[in-house]
C-alpha atoms as a PDB file:
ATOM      1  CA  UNK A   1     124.893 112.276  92.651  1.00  0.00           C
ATOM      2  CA  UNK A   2     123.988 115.329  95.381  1.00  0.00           C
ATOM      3  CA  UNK A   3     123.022 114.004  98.587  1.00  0.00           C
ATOM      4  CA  UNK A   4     120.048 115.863 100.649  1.00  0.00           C
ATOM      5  CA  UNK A   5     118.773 116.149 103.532  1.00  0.00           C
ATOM      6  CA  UNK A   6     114.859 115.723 104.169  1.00  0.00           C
ATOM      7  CA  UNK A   7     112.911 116.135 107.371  1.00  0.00           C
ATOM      8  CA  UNK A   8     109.283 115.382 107.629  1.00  0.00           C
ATOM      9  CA  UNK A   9     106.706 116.562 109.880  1.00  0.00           C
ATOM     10  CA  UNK A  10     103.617 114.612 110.975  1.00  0.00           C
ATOM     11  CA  UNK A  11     100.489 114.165 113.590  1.00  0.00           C
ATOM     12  CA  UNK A  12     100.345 111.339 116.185  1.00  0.00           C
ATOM     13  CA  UNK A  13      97.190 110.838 117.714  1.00  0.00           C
ATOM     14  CA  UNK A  14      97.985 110.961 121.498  1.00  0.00           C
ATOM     15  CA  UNK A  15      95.497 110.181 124.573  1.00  0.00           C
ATOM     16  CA  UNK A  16      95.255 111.237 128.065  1.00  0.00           C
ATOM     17  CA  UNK A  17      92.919 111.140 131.243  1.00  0.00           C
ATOM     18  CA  UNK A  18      91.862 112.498 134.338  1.00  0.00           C
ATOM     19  CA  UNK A  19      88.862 112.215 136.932  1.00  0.00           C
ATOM     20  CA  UNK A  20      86.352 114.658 138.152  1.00  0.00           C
ATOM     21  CA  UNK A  21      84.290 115.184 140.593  1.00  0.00           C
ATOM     22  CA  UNK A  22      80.568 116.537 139.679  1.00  0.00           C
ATOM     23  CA  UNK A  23      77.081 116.201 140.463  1.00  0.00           C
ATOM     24  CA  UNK A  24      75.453 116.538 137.459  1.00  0.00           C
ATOM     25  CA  UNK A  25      75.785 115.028 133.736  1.00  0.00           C
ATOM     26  CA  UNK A  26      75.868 118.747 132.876  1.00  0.00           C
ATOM     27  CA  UNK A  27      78.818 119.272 135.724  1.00  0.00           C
ATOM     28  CA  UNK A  28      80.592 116.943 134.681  1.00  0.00           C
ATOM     29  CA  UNK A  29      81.149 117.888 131.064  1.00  0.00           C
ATOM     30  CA  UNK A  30      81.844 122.009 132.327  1.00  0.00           C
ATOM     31  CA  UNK A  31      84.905 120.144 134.586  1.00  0.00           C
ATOM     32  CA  UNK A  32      85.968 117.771 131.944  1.00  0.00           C
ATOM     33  CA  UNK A  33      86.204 120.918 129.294  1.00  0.00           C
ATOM     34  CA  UNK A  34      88.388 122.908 131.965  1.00  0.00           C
ATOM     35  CA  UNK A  35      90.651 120.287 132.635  1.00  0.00           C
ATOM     36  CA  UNK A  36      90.923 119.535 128.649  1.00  0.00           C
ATOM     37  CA  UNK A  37      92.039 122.285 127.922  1.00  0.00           C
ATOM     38  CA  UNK A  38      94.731 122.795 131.010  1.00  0.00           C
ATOM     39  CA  UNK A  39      95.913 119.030 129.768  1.00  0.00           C
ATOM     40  CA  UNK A  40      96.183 120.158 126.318  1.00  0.00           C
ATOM     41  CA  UNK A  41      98.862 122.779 127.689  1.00  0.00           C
ATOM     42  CA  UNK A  42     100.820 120.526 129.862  1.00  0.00           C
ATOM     43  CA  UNK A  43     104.425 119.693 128.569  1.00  0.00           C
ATOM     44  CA  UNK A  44     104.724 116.433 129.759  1.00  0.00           C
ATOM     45  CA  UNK A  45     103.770 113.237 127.660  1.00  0.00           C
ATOM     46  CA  UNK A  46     100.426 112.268 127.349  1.00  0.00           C
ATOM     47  CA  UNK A  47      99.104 108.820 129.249  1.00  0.00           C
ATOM     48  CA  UNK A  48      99.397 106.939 125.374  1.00  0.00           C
ATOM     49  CA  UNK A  49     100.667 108.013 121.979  1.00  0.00           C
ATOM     50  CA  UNK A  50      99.205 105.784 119.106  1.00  0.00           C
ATOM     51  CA  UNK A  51     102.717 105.526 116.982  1.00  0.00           C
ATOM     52  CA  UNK A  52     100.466 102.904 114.275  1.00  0.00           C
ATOM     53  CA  UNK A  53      98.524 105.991 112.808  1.00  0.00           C
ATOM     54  CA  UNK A  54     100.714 108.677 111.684  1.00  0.00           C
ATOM     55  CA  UNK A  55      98.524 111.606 110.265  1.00  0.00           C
ATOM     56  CA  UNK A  56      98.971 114.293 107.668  1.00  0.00           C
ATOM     57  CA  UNK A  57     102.327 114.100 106.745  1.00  0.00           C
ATOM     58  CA  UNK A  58     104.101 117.367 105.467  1.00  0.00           C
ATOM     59  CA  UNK A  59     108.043 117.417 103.751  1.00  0.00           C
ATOM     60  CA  UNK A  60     109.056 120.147 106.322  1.00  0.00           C
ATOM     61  CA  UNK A  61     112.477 120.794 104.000  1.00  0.00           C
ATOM     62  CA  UNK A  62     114.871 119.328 101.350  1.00  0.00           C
ATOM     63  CA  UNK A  63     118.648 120.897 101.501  1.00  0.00           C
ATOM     64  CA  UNK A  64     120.904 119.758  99.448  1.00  0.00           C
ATOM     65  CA  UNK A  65     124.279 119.285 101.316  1.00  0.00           C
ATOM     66  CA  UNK A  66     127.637 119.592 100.346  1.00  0.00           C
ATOM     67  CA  UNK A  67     131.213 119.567 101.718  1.00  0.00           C
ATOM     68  CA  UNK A  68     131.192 123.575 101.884  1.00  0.00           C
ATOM     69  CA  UNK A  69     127.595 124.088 101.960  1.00  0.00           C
ATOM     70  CA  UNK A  70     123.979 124.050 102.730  1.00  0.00           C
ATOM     71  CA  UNK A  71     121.388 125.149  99.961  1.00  0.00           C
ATOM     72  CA  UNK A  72     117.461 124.939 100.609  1.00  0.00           C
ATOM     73  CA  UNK A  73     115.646 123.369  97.508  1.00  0.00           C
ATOM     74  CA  UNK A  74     111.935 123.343  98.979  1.00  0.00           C
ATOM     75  CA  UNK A  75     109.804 123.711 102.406  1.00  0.00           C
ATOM     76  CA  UNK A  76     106.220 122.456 103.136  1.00  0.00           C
ATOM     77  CA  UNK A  77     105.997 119.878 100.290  1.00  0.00           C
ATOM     78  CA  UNK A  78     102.804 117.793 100.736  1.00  0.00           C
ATOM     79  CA  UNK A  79     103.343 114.514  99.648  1.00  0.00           C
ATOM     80  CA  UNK A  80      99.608 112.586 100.648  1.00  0.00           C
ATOM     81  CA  UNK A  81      96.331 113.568 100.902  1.00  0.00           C
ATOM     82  CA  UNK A  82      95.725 112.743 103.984  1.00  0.00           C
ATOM     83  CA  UNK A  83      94.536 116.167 105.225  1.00  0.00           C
ATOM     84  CA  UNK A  84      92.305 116.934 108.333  1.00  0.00           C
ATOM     85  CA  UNK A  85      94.049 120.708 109.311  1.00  0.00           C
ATOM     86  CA  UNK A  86      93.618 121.862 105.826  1.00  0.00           C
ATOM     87  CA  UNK A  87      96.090 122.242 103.317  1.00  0.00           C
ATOM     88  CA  UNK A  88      99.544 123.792 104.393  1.00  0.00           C
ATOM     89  CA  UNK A  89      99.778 127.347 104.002  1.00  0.00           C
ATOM     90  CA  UNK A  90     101.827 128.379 101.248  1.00  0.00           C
END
């Protein structure tokens, strides 16, 4: 038997907040845009990661692995349907 090594890739569903400030209904969703999208590039951790509902799974790579060596056998297998990015490019 050949033993290999497989990694998996997948989505979590993460949430976050802030406040702001605005006068208007209208204001307030112009702000809450702006500081979406700076949030969205922070590198810190969000407020709450849902870990129950793990999205659109991918096989990132199977190697098989031996005493001398590493050989790759596949990359990007989908292995569920669960697809709301598309399918993988190929």
């Amino acid at each position: 038997m050949a033993e290999y090594d497989v990694r998996i890739g997948f989505w979590l569903r993460a949430y976050d907040g802030f406040t702001v400030e605005a006068a208007t209904d209208e204001e307030a969703i112009g702000k809450a845009r702006a500081a979406a999208l700076a949030a969205m590039e922070l590198t810190s951790h969000p407020g709450h990661i849902d870990f129950d509902a793990r999205r659109e799974g991918i096989i990132a790579f199977i190697d098989q692995v031996t005493a001398d060596q590493r050989r790759a056998v596949a990359e990007d297998v989908e292995f569920d349907t669960d697809r709301f990015h598309g399918a993988p490019s190929a």
